[in-house]
Protein backbone atom coordinates (compact mmCIF):
# COMPACT_ATOMS: atom_id res chain seq x y z
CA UNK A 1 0.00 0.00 0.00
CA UNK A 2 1.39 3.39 -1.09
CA UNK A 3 0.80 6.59 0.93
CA UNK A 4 1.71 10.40 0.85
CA UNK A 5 3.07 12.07 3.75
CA UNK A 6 4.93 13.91 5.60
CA UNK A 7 8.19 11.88 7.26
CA UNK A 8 9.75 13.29 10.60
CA UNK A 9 11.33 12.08 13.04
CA UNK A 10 10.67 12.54 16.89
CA UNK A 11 7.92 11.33 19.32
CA UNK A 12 5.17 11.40 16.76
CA UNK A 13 7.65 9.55 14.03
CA UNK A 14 6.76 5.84 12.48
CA UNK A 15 9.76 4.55 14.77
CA UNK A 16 8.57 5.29 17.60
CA UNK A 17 4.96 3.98 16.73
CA UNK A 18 6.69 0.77 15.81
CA UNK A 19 8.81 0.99 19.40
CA UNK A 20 5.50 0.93 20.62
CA UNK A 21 3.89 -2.22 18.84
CA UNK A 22 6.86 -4.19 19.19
CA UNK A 23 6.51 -3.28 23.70
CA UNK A 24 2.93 -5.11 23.15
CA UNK A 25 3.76 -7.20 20.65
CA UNK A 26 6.58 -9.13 22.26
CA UNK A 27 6.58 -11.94 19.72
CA UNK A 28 7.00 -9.92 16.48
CA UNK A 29 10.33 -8.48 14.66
CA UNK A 30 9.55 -5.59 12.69
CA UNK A 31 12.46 -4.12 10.18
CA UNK A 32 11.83 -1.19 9.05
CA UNK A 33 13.58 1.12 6.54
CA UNK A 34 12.77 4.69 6.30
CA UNK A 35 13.05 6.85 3.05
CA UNK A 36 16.96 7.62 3.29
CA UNK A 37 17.60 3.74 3.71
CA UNK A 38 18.25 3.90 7.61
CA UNK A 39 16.97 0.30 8.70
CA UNK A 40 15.88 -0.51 11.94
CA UNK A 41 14.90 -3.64 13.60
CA UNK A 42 13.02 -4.18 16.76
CA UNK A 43 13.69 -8.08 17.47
CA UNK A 44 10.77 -9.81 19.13
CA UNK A 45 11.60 -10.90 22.64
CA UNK A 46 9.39 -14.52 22.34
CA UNK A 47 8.86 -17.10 20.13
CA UNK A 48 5.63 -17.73 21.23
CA UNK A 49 2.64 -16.79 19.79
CA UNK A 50 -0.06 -15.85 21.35
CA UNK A 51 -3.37 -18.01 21.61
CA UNK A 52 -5.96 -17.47 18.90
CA UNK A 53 -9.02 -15.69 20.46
CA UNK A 54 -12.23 -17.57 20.43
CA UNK A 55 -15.54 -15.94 19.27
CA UNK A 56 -18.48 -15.23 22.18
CA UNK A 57 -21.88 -14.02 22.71
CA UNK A 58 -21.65 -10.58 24.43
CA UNK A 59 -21.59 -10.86 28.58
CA UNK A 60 -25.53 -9.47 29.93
CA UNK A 61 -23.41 -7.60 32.47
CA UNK A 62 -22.41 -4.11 30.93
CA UNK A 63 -25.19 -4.89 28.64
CA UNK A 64 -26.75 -1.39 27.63
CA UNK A 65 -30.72 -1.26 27.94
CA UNK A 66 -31.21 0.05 24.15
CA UNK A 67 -28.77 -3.00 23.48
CA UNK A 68 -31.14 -5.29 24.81
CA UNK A 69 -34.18 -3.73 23.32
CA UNK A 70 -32.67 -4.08 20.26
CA UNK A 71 -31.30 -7.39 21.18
CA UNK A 72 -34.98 -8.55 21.92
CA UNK A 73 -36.56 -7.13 18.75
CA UNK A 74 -34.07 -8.93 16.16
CA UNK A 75 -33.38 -12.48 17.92
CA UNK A 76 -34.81 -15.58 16.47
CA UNK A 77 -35.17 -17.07 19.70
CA UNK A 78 -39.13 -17.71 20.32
CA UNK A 79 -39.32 -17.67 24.14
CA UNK A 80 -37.87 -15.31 26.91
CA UNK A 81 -35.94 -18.16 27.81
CA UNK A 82 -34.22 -19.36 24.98
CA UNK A 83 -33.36 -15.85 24.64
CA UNK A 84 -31.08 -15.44 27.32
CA UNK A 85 -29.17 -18.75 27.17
CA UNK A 86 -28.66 -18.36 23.13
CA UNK A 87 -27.92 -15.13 23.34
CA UNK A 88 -25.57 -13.96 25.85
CA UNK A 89 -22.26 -15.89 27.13
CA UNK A 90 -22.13 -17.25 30.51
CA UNK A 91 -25.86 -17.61 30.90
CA UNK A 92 -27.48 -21.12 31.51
CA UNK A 93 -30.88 -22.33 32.06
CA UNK A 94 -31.09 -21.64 36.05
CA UNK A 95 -29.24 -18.40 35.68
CA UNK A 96 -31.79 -17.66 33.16
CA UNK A 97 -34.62 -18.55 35.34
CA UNK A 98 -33.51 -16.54 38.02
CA UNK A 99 -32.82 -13.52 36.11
CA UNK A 100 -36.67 -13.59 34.48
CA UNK A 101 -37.88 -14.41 38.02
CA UNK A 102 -36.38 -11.23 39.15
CA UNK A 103 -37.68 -9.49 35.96
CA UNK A 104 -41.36 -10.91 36.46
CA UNK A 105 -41.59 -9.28 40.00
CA UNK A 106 -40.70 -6.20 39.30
CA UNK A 107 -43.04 -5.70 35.84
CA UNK A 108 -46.40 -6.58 37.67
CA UNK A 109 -45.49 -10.21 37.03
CA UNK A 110 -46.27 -9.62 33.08
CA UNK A 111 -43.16 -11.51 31.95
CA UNK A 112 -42.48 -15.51 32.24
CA UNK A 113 -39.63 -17.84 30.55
CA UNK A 114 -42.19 -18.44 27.54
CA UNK A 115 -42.74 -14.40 26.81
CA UNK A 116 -42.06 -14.17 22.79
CA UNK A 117 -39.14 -11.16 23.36
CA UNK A 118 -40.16 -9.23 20.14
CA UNK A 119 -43.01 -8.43 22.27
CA UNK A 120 -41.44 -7.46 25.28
CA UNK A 121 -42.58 -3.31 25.74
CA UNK A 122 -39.89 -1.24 26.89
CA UNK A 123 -41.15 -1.20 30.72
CA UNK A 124 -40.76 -4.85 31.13
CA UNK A 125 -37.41 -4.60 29.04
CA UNK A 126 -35.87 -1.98 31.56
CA UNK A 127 -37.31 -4.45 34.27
CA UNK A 128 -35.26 -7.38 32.87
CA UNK A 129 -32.36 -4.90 32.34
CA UNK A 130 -31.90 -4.44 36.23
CA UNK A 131 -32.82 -8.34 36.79
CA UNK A 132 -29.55 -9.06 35.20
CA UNK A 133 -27.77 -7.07 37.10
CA UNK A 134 -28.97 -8.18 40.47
CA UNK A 135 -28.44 -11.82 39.25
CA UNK A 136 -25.27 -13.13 40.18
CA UNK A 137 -24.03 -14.53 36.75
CA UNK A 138 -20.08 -15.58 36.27
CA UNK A 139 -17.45 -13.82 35.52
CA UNK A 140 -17.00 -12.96 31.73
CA UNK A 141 -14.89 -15.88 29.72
CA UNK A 142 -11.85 -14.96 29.21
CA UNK A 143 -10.99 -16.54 26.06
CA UNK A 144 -12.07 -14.01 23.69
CA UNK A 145 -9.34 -11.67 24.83
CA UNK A 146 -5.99 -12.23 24.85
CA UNK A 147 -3.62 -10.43 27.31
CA UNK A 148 -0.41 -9.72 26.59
CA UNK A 149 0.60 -11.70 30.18
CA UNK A 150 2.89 -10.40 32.68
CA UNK A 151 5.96 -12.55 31.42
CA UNK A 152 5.72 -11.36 27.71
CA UNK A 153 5.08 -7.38 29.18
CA UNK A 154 7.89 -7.44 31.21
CA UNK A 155 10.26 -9.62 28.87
CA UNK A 156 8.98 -6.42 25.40
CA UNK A 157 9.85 -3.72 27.89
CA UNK A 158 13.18 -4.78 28.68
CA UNK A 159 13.93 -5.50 24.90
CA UNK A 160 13.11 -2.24 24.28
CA UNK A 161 12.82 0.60 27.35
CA UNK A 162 16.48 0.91 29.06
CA UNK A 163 15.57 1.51 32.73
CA UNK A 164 16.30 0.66 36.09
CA UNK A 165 13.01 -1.07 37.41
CA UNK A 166 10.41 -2.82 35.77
CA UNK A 167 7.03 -4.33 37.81
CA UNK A 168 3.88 -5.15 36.02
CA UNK A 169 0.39 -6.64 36.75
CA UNK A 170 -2.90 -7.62 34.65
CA UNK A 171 -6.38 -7.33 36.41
CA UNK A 172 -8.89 -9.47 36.33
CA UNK A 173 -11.38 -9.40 33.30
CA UNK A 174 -14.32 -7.22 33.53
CA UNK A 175 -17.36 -6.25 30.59
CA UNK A 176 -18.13 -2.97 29.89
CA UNK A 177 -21.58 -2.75 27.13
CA UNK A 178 -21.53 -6.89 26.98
CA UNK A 179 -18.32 -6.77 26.04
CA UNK A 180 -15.48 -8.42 28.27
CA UNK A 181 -12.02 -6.73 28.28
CA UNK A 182 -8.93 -7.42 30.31
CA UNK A 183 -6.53 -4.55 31.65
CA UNK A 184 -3.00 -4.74 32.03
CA UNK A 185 -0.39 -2.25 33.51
CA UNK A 186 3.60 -2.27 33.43
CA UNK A 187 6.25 0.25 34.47
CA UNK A 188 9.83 0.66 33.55
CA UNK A 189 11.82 3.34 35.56
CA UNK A 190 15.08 5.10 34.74
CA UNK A 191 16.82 7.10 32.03
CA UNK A 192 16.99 6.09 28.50
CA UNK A 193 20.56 5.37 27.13
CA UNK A 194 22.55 6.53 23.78
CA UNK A 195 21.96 4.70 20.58
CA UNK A 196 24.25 2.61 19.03
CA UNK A 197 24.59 3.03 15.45
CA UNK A 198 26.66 0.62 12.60
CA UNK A 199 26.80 0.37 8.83
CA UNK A 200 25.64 -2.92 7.21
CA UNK A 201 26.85 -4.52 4.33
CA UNK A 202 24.98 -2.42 1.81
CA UNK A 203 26.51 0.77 3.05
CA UNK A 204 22.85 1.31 5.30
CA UNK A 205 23.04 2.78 8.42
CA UNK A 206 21.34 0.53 11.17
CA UNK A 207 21.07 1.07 14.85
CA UNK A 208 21.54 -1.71 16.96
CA UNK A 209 19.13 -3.44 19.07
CA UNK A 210 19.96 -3.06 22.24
CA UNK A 211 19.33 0.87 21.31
CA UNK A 212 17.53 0.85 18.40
CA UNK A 213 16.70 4.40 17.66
CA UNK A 214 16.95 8.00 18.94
CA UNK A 215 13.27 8.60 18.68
CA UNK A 216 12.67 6.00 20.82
CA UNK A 217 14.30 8.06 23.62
CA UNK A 218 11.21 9.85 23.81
CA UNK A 219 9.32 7.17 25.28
CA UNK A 220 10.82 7.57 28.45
CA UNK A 221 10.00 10.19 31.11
CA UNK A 222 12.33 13.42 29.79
CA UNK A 223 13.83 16.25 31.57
CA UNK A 224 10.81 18.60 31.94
CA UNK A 225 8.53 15.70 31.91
CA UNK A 226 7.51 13.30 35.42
CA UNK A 227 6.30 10.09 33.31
CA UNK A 228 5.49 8.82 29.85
CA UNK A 229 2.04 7.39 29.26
CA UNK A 230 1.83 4.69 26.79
CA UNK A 231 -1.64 3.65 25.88
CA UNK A 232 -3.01 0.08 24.10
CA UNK A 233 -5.95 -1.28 22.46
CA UNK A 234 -5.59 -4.88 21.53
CA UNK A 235 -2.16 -4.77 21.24
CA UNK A 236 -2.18 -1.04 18.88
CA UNK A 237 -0.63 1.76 20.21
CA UNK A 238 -3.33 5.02 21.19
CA UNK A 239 -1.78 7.79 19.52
């Protein structure tokens, strides 16, 4: 793919975007060459890839109530019931039962596990939107995500942030609108060191990996600044 721009260098350059997928992206190696055939590679710090994610219904907690309305209006489910077990993750037939029991009391006991859900007005709706969440329901799967893990974190910043400490945790997964997500958080503390720089075969300058580039130095905390934020979303760096 061929695009027009403008090239700098700096904190907003391609190398230091790249810097930045290769820290979440442990187990790729990226070369790049820019347009005055400087090459740099960032080597992946693992050989191991990580797990394919597998495809799920969306969690009812986090589930937004014009979600569900729409939800209820388009499913080809024919009873109340079937509704929540075929259409949301983690949800089986007692969980189900519980969550339309909690529903039916609080809608002047208009709704029951064979209500057809196109049906369902929007008062009885917003009562089976708080049912669900004051029915205890487990905890989103977590095999539609996939973390980045503590190891692989810790093992990309090394490779590629020079600094004195380095700690990191993940949290435990969550849903937020039906959708489950998993948050992760690593720090690397210190000063960032000089880059190396050689001359390959071809006459090409390349810097060396254990300081790959001089933009990179601007991912660590600078002189007027008291930390650098970097930001992820499955694995892509937030600009």
């Amino acid at each position: 793919m061929e695009m027009e721009g403008h090239h700098q260098k700096g904190p907003h350059s391609i190398e230091v975007y790249l810097k930045q997928a290769a820290i979440a992206n442990p187990h790729l190696t990226i070369t790049y060459q820019d347009p005055q055939g400087e090459q740099i590679i960032f080597a992946g710090s693992t050989k191991k890839l990580p797990p394919r994610p597998t495809e799920i219904k969306p969690h009812p907690y986090g589930i937004e109530l014009g979600r569900l309305i729409q939800m209820l209006s388009s499913t080809a489910s024919r009873t109340l019931l079937r509704f929540l077990v075929d259409e949301f993750s983690c949800v089986g037939k007692k969980t189900a039962l519980k969550i339309i029991e909690f529903a039916r009391k609080q809608s002047d006991r208009q709704l029951s596990d064979r209500s057809y859900p196109a049906h369902i007005a929007h008062a009885q709706a917003a009562a089976l939107h708080r049912a669900i969440q004051k029915t205890r329901i487990l905890a989103p799967r977590t095999d539609c995500i996939v973390p980045i893990g503590e190891k692989a974190l810790l093992e990309g910043l090394h490779k590629k942030l020079e600094a004195a400490f380095y700690t990191g945790t993940t949290r435990p997964a969550a849903a937020y609108r039906g959708n489950p997500f998993q948050v992760e958080v690593a720090i690397a503390y210190g000063h960032p060191g000089e880059a190396d720089v050689e001359v390959d075969a071809g006459g090409h300058m390349r810097r060396t990996e254990a300081h790959e580039t001089s933009a990179a130095e601007h991912l660590i905390a600078q002189k007027d600044e008291p930390v650098r934020l970097l930001r992820f979303a499955n694995r892509v760096p937030l600009l």
